[in-house]
Protein backbone atom coordinates (compact mmCIF):
# COMPACT_ATOMS: atom_id res chain seq x y z
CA UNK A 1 0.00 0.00 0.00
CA UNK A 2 1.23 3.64 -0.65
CA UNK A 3 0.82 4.20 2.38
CA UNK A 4 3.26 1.43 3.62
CA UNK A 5 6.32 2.98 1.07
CA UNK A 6 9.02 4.79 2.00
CA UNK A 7 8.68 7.93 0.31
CA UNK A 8 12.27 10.03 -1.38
CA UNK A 9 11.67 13.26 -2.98
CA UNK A 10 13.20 14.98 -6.03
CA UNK A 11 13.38 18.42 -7.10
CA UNK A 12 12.65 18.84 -10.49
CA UNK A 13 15.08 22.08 -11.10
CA UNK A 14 17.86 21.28 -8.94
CA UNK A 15 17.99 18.12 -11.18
CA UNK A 16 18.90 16.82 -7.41
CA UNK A 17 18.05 13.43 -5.43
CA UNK A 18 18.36 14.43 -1.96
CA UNK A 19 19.55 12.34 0.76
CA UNK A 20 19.07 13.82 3.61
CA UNK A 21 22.86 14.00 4.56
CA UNK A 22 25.53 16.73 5.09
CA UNK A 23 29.18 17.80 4.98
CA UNK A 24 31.46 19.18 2.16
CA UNK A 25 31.29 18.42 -1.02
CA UNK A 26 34.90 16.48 -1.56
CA UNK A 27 33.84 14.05 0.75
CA UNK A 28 32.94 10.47 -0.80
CA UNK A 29 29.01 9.96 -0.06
CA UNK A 30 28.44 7.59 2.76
CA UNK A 31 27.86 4.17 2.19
CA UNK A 32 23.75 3.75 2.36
CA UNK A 33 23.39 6.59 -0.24
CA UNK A 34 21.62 4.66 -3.13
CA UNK A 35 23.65 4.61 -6.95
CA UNK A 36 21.94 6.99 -9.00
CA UNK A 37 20.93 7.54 -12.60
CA UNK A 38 18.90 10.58 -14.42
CA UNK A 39 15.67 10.81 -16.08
CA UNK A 40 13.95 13.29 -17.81
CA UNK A 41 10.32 13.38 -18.68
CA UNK A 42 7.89 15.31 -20.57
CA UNK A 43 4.22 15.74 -21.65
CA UNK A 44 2.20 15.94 -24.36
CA UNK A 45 -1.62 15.36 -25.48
CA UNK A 46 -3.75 13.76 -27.99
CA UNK A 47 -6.57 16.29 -29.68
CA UNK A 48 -9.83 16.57 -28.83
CA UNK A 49 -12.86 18.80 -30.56
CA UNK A 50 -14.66 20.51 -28.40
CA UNK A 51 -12.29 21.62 -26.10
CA UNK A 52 -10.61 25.56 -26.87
CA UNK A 53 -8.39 24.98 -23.58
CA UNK A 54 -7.33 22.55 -20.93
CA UNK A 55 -5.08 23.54 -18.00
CA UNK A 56 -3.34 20.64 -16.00
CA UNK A 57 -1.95 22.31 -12.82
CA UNK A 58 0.56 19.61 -12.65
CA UNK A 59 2.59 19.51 -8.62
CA UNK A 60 5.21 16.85 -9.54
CA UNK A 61 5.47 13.42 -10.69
CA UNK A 62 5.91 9.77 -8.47
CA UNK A 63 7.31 6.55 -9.61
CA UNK A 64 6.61 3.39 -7.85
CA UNK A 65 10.49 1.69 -7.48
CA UNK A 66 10.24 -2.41 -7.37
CA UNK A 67 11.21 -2.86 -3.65
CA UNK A 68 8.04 -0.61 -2.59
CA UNK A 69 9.27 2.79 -2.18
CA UNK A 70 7.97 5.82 -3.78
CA UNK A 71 10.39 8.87 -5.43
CA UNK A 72 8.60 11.75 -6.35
CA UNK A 73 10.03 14.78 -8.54
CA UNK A 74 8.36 18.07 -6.70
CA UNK A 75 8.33 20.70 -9.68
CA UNK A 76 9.44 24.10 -8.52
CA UNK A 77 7.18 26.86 -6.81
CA UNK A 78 4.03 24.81 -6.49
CA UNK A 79 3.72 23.42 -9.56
CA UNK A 80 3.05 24.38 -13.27
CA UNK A 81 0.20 24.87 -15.21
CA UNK A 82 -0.19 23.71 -18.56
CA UNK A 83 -2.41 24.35 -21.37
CA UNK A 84 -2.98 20.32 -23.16
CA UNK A 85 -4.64 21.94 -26.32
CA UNK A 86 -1.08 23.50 -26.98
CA UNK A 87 0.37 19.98 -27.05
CA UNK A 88 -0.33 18.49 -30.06
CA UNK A 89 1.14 17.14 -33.16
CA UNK A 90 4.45 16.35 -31.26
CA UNK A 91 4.53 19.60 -29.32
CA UNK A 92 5.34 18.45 -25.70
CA UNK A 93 6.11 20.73 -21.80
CA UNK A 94 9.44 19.50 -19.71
CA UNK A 95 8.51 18.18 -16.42
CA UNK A 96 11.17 17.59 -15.51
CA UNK A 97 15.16 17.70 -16.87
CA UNK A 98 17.87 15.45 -16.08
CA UNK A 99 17.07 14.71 -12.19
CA UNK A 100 18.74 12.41 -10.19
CA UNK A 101 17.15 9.06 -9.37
CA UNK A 102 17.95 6.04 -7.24
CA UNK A 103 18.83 2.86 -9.84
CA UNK A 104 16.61 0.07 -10.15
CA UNK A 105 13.86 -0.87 -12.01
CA UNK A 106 10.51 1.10 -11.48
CA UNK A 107 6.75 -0.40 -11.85
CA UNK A 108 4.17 2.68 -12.27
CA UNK A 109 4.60 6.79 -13.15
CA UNK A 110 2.09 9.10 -11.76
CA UNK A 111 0.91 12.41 -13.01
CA UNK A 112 0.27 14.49 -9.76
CA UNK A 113 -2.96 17.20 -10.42
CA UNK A 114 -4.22 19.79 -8.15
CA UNK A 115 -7.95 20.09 -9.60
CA UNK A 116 -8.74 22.99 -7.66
CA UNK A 117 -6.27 25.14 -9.91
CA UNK A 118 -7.35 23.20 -13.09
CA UNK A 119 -9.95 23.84 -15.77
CA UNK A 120 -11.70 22.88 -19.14
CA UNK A 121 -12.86 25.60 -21.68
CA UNK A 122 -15.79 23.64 -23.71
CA UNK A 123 -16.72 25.13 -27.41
CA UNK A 124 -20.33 22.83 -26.96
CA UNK A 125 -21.07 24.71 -23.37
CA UNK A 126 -19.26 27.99 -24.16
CA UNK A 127 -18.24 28.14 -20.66
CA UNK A 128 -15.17 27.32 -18.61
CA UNK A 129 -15.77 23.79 -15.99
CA UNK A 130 -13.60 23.10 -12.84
CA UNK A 131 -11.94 19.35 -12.48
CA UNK A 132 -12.32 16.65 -10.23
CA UNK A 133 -10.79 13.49 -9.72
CA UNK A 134 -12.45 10.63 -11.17
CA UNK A 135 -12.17 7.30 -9.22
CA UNK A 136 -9.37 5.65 -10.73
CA UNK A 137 -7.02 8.84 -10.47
CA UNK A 138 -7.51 9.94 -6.63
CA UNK A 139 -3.99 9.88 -6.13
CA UNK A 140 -3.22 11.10 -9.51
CA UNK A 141 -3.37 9.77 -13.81
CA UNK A 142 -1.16 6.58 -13.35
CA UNK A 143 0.43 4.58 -16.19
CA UNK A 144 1.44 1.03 -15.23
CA UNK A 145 4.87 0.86 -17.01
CA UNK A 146 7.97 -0.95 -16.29
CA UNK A 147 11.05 1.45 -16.89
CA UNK A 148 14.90 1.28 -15.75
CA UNK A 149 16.96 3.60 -14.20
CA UNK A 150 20.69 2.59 -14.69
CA UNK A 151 23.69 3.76 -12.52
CA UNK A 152 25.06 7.05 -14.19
CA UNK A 153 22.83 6.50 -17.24
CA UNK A 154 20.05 9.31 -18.30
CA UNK A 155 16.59 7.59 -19.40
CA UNK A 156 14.06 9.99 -20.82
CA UNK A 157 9.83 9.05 -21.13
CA UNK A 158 7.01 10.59 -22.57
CA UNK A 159 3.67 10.61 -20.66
CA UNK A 160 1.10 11.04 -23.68
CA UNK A 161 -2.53 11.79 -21.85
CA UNK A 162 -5.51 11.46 -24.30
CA UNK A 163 -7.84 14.10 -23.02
CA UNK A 164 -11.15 12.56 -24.95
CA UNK A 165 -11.34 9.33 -22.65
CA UNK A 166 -9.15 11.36 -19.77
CA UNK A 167 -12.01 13.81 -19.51
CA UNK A 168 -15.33 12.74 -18.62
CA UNK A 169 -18.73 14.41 -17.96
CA UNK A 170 -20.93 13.21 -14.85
CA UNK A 171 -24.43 13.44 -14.27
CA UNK A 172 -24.30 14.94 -10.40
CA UNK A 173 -27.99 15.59 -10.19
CA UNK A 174 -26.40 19.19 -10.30
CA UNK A 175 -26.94 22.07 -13.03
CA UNK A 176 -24.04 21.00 -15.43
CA UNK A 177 -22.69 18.07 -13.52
CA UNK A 178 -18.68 17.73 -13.51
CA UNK A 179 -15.56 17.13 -15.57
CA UNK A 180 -13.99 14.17 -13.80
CA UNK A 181 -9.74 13.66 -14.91
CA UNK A 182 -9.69 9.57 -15.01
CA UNK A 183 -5.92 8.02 -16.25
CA UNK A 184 -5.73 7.40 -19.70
CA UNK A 185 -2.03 8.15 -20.77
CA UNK A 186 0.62 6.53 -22.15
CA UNK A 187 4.12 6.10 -21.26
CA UNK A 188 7.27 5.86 -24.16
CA UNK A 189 10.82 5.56 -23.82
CA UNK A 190 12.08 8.34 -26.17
CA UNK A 191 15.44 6.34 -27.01
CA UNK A 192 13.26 3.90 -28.85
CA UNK A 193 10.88 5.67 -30.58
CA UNK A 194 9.34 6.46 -33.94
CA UNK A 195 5.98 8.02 -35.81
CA UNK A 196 3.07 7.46 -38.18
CA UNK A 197 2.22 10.41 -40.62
CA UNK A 198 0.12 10.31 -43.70
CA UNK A 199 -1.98 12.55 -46.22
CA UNK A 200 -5.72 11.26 -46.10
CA UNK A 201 -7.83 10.28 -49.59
CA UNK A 202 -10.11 13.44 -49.79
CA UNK A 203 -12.95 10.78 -50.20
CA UNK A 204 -12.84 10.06 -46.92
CA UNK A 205 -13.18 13.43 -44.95
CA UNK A 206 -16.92 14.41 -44.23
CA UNK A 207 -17.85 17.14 -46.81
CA UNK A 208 -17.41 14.65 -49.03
CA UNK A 209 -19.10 11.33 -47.43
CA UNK A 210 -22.55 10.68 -48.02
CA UNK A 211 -22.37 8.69 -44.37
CA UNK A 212 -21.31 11.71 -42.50
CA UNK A 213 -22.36 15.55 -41.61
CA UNK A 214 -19.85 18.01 -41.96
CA UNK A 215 -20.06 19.16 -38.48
CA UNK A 216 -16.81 19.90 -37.26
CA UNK A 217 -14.75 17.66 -35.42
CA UNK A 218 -15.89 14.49 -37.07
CA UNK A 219 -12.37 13.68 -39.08
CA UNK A 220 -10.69 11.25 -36.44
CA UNK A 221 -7.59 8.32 -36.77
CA UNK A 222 -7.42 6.00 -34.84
CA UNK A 223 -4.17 4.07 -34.05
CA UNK A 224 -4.22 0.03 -33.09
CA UNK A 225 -1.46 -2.37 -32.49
CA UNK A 226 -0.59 -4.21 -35.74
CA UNK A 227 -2.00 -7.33 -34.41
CA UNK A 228 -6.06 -5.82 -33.74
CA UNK A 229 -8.05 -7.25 -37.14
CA UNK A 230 -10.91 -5.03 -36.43
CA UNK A 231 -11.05 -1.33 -35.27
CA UNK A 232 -13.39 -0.70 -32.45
CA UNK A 233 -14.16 2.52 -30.58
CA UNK A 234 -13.25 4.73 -27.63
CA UNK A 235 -15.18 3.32 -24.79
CA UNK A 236 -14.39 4.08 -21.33
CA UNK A 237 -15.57 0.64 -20.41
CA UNK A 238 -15.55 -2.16 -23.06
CA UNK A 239 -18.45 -4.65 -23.46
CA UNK A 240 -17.85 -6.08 -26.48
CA UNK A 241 -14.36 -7.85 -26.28
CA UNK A 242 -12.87 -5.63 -28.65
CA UNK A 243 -9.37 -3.77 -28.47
CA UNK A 244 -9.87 0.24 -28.70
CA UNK A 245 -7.50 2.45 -30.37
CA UNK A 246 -4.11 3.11 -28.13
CA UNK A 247 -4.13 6.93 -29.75
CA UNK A 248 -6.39 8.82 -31.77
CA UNK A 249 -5.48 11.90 -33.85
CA UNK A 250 -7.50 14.35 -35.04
CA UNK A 251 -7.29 14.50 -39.10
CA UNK A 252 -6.72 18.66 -39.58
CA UNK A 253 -6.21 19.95 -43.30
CA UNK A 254 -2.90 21.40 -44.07
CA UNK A 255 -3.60 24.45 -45.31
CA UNK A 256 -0.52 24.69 -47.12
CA UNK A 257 -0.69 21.94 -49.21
CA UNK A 258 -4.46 21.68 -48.94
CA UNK A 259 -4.21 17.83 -47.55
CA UNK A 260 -5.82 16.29 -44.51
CA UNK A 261 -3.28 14.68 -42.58
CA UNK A 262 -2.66 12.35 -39.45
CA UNK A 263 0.21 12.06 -37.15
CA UNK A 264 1.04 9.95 -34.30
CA UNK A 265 4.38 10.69 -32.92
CA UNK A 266 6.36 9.08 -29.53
CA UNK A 267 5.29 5.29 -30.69
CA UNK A 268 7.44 2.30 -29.32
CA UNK A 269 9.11 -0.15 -32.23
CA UNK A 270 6.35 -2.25 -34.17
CA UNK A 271 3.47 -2.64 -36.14
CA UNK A 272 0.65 -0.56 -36.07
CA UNK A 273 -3.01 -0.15 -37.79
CA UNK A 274 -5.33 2.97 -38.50
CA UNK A 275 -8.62 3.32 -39.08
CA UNK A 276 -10.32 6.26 -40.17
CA UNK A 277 -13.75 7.36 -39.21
CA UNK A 278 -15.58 10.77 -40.27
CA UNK A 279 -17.96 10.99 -38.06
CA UNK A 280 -15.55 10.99 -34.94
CA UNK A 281 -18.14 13.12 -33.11
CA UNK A 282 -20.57 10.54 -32.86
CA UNK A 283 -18.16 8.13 -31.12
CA UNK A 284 -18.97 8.96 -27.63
CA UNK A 285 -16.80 7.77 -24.12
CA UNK A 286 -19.91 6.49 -22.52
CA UNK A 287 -21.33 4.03 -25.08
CA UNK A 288 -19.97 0.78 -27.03
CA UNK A 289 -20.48 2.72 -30.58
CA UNK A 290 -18.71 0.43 -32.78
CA UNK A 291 -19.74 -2.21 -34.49
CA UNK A 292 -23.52 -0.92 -33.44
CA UNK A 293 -23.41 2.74 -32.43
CA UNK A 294 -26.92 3.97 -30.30
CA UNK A 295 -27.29 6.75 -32.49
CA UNK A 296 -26.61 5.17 -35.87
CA UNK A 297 -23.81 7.87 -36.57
CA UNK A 298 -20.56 5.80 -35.96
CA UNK A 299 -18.32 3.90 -38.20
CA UNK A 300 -15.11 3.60 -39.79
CA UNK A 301 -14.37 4.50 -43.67
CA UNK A 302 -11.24 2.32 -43.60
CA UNK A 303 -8.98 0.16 -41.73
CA UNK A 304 -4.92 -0.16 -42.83
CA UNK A 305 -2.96 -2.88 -43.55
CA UNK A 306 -0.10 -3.13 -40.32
CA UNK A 307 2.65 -0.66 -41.03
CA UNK A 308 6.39 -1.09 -39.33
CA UNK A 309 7.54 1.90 -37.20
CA UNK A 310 11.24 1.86 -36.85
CA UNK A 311 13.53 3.51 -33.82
CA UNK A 312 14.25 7.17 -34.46
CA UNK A 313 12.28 7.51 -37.08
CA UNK A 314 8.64 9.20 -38.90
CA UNK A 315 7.18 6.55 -41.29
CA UNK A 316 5.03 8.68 -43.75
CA UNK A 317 2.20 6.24 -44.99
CA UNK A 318 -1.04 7.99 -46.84
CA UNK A 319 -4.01 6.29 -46.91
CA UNK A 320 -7.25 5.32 -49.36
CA UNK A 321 -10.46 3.36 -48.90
C-alpha cells in the first residue's frame, strides 16, 4: 500500500536526489546513499474537438520503485500549469530535466494534479468547468509501465494523456454536472521511438461522405497495435471484447498543401493499424459505438494494412479506402 512505502523526494530544477545527509562536497558519499541515474520526462496530449483549452496544474510526478518505495520529482514553486490543447502534433512541456534518481527498475509513473487550480474551456457549453478526480485517479493519472533507471545513465519518457477518454462528464444531479480527470495516458521511452504520418484520400473526410455531416470535429484516426483485425471505438468501459484504439489523432487539413493529414508521434518499435472514421463526433466515451453505435452515426471508412515503425524515425504512410 502507498501508504506502507518509503517515500524520497526529487526536485525537479535542482535536477537533485536528496539524501538527507551533510558535509562538504569532496567528501565520498556515505555508504547507504543509493547509486543513481537521471531521467527526464515530458508531456504531451492527444486532440480533442470541443475543447478551446485545458489547463493541467501539474505539482510533480511519483514513480513506484520495485522494492516498494515511492520517489517523487516536486516541480518548482508549487507546480506548473499547462495548457494540453497547446500539445499536439508532437509539441510536448518538460517536467522535468535530467534529475537524479535512485537505480533500479521502477513499476508505475504518476501524473500528480491539483484540480482545484485546473480547468476545461468547452466550445459545446461555451463556458469554462472546474476538475475533479475521477475514481481511478484519486492519487493522480497513473500509467502502469515498467522502466529502468541505470547507474550514471540518463533515461528519458514521454507521458502522452488522451484528453477525450481522460475527460469525462458526470451526471451529479447538479446544473451542469462535472468534468472528472480519469488516467488514460501513455508512457514511451524516447530512445526507442518512432511516428506514423500520412496525407488522407479526400474521399474520406466528411464534406465529401454521403455517411457523415460536416459538423466539425468528425475527421478522427485511430491508431491500433498491428495485431487488432478489427477497429473498435473509444469506450471508457468495453463490453464487447474488442481492443480500442491506443491513440487517436485528429485528421486537420494542411492548409498549405491543402491535404488532410494524421500524425502519431512518440510510438514504441512495431506494427501498427489505422482506421479512419468521419464521423468521430458521434463516437462517444460512454457508449460501445462500434460495431452498433446507439445513435446510428458511428463507423469507420477504412482500416490499414499493419505498417512497421522503426527507432528514431517518422514513417510517412497515406491512406485510401
Amino acid at each position: 500500500m502507498k501508504s506502507q512505502s518509503t517515500k524520497f523526494m526529487v526536485a525537479a530544477t535542482m535536477a537533485t536526489f536528496l539524501y538527507g545527509c551533510g558535509g562538504g562536497s569532496s567528501e565520498a558519499p556515505p555508504p547507504n546513499v543509493p547509486a543513481t541515474g537521471n531521467l527526464t520526462i515530458s508531456l504531451t496530449d492527444d486532440p480533442w474537438e470541443d475543447a478551446m483549452e485545458m489547463v493541467l496544474h501539474v505539482t510533480g510526478v511519483e514513480m513506484g520503485h520495485a522494492d516498494g518505495s515511492v520517489v517523487m520529482v516536486a516541480m518548482d514553486g508549487g507546480g506548473m500549469s499547462i495548457d494540453m490543447m497547446q500539445l499536439q502534433n508532437g509539441e510536448s512541456r518538460m517536467l522535468a530535466d535530467n534529475v537524479e534518481m535512485p537505480i533500479g527498475q521502477y513499476d508505475w509513473m504518476r501524473l500528480m494534479i491539483d484540480p482545484a487550480q485546473s480547468h476545461i474551456d468547452l466550445a459545446s457549453t461555451g463556458g469554462r468547468h472546474g476538475m475533479q478526480m475521477g475514481g481511478d485517479a484519486i492519487d493522480g493519472l497513473e500509467v502502469q509501465h515498467t522502466f529502468e533507471i541505470g547507474q550514471s545513465q540518463h533515461s528519458e519518457f514521454m507521458l502522452d494523456f488522451d484528453i477525450r477518454r481522460g475527460v469525462q462528464h458526470h451526471d451529479t444531479g447538479m446544473m451542469g454536472g462535472e468534468y472528472r480527470l480519469h488516467s488514460a495516458m501513455r508512457m514511451v521511452d524516447m530512445s526507442d521511438s518512432g511516428g506514423l504520418m500520412g496525407a488522407i484520400d479526400p474521399a474520406m473526410i466528411d464534406v465529401n461522405h454521403a455517411d457523415c455531416d460536416d459538423a466539425p470535429g468528425g475527421n478522427w484516426a485511430y491508431l491500433y497495435h498491428g495485431d487488432v483485425m478489427e477497429p473498435d471505438d473509444i469506450a471508457d468501459v468495453d463490453t464487447d471484447g474488442m481492443d480500442g484504439p491506443i491513440a487517436a489523432d485528429r485528421i486537420d487539413m494542411d492548409t498549405m498543401t491543402g491535404e488532410h493529414r494524421y500524425h502519431f508521434g512518440y510510438l514504441d518499435p512495431g506494427q501498427y493499424r489505422v482506421a479512419i472514421t468521419c464521423s468521430g463526433e458521434w463516437d462517444e466515451v460512454g457508449d460501445d459505438d462500434h460495431p452498433t453505435d446507439p445513435d446510428g452515426q458511428f463507423t469507420f471508412q477504412m482500416y490499414s494494412e499493419a505498417m512497421e515503425v522503426m527507432s528514431g524515425q517518422m514513417h510517412d504512410n497515406d491512406l485510401s479506402p
